[in-house]
C-alpha atoms as a PDB file:
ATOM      1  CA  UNK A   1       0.000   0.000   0.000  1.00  0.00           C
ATOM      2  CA  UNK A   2       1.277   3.058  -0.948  1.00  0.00           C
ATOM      3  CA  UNK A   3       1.609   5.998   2.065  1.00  0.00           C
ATOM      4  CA  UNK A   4       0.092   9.153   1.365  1.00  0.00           C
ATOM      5  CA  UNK A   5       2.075  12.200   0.885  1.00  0.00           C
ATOM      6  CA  UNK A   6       3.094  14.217   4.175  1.00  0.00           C
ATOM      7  CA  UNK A   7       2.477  18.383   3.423  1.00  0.00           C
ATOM      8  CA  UNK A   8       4.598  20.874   5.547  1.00  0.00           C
ATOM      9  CA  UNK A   9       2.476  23.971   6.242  1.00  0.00           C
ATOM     10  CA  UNK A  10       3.806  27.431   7.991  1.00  0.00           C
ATOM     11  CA  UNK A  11       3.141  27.943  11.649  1.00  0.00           C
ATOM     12  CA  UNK A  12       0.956  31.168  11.661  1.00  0.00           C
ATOM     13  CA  UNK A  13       4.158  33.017  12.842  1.00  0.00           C
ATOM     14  CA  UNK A  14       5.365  31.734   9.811  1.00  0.00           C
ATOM     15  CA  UNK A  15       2.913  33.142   7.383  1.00  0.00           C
ATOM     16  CA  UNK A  16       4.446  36.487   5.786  1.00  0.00           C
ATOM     17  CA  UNK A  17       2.154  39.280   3.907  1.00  0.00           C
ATOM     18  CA  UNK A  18       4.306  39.155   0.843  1.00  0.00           C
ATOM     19  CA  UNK A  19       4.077  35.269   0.341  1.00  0.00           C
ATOM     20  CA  UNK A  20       0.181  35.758   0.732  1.00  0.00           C
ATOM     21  CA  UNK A  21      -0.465  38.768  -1.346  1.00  0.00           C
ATOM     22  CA  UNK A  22       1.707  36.945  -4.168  1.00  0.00           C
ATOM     23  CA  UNK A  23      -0.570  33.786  -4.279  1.00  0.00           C
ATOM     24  CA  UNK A  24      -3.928  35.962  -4.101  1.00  0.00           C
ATOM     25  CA  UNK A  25      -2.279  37.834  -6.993  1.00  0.00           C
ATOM     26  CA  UNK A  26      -3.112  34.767  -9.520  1.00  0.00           C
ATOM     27  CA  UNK A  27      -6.501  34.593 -10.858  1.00  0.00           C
ATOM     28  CA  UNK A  28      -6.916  31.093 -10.369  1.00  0.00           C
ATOM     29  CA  UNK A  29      -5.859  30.734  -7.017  1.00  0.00           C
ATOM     30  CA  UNK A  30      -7.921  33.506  -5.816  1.00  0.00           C
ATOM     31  CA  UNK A  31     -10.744  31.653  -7.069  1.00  0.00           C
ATOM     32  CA  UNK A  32     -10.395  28.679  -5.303  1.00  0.00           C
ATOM     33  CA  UNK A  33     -10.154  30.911  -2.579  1.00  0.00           C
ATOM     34  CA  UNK A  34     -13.419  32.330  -3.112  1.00  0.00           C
ATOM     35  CA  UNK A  35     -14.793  28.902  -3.673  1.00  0.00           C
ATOM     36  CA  UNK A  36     -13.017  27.864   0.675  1.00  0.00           C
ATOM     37  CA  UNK A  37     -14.397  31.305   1.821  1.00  0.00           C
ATOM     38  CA  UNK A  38     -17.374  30.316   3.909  1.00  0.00           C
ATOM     39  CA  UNK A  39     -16.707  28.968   6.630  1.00  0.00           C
ATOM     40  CA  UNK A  40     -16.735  25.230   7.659  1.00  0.00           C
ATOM     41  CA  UNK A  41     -16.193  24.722   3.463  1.00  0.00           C
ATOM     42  CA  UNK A  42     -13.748  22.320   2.807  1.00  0.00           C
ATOM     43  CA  UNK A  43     -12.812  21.110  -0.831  1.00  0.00           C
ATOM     44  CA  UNK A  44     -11.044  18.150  -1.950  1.00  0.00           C
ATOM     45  CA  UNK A  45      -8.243  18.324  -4.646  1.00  0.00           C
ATOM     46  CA  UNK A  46     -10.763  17.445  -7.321  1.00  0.00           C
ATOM     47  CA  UNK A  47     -13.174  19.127  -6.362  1.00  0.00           C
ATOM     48  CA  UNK A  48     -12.441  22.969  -7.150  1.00  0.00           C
ATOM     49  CA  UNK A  49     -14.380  24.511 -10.270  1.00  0.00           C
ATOM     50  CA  UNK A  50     -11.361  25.615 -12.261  1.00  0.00           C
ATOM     51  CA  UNK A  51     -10.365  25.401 -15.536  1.00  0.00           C
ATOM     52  CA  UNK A  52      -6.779  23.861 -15.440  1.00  0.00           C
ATOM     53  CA  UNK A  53      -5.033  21.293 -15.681  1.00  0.00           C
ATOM     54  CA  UNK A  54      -4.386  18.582 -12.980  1.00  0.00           C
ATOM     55  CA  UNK A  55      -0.513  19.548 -12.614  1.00  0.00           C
ATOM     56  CA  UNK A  56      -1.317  23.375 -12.995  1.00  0.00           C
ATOM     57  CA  UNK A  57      -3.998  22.447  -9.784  1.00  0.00           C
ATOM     58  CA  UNK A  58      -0.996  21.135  -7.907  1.00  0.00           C
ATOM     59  CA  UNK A  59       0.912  23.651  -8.502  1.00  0.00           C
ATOM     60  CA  UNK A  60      -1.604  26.303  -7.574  1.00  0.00           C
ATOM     61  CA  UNK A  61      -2.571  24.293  -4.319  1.00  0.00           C
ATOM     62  CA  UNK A  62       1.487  24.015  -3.152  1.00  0.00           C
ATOM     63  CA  UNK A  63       1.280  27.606  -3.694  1.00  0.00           C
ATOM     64  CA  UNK A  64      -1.788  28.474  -1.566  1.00  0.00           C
ATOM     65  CA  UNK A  65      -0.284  25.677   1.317  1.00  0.00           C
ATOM     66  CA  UNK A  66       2.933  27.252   1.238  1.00  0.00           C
ATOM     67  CA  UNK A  67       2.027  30.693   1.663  1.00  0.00           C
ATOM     68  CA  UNK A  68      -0.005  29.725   4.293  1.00  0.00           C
ATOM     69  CA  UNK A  69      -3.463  30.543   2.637  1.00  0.00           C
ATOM     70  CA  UNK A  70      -4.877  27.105   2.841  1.00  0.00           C
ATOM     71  CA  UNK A  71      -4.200  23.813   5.094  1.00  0.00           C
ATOM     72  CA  UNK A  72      -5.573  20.270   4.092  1.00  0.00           C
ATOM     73  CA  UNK A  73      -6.950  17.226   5.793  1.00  0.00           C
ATOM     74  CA  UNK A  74      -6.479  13.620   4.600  1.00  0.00           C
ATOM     75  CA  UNK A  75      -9.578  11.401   4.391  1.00  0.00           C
ATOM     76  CA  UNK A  76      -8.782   8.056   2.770  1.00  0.00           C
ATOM     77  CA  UNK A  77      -7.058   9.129  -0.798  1.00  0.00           C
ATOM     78  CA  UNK A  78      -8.636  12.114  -0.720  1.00  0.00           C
ATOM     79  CA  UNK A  79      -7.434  15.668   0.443  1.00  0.00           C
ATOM     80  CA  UNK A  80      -9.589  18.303   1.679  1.00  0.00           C
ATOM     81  CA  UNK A  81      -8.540  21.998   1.630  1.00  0.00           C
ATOM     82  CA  UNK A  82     -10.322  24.540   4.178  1.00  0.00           C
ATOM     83  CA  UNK A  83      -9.004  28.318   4.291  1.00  0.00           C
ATOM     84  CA  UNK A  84      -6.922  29.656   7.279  1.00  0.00           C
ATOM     85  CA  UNK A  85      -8.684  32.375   8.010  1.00  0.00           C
ATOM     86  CA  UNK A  86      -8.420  32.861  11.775  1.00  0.00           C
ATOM     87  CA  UNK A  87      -4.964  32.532  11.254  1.00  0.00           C
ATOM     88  CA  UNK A  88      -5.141  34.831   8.310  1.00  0.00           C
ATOM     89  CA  UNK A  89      -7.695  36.789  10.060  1.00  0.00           C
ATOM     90  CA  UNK A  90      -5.142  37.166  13.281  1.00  0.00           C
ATOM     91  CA  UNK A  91      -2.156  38.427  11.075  1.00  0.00           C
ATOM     92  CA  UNK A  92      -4.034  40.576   8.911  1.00  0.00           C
ATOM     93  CA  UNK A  93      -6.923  41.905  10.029  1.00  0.00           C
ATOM     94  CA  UNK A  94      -9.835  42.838   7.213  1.00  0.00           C
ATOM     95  CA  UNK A  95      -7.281  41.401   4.227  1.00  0.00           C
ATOM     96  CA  UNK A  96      -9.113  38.503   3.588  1.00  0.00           C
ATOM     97  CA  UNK A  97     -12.255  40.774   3.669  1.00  0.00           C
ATOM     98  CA  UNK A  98     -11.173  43.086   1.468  1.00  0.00           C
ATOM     99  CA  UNK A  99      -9.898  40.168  -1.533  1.00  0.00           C
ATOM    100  CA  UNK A 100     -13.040  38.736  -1.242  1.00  0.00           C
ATOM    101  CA  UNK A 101     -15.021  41.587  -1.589  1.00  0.00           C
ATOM    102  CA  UNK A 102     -13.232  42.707  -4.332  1.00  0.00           C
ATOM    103  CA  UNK A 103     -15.249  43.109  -7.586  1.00  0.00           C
ATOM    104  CA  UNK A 104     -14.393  40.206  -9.843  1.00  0.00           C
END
């Protein structure tokens, strides 16, 4: 059986303003943000409504984990995404407000 990958993700001390502004900065990412934005919504991998490819999905979700944006919870083979916002929400106040409110 194979064992399912291990993801790092930044303490919240860890999380730094210019690693988060430059993964909002990507259309695509900061829809899939807007699609974990209520609260309690977790996605899996699969399950985000973007148009990309499966690598470019990766890559967009390291992005988001890395910067601290997102965290993920292991259920079987799946992986389920969920926002950070009270950490987000703690470090910055009104900045996740403020993207989401954004006109589109």
């Amino acid at each position: 059986m194979a064992a399912t990958q291990q993801y790092v993700y930044p303490d919240q001390d860890e999380i730094r303003i210019e690693a988060v502004l430059a993964a909002l900065a990507d259309p695509v990412r900061l829809d899939m943000v807007r699609q974990l934005a209520e609260p309690g919504t977790e996605i899996s991998c699969s399950g985000f409504d973007v148009a990309v490819t499966k690598s470019t999905l990766t890559h967009h979700l390291r992005t988001l984990r890395e910067a601290g944006i997102i965290m993920g919870r292991q259920q079987g083979t799946a992986r389920y995404n969920s926002l950070r916002r009270k950490d987000l929400d703690e470090l910055f106040p009104g900045l996740l407000q403020g993207v989401l409110a954004a006109r589109r």
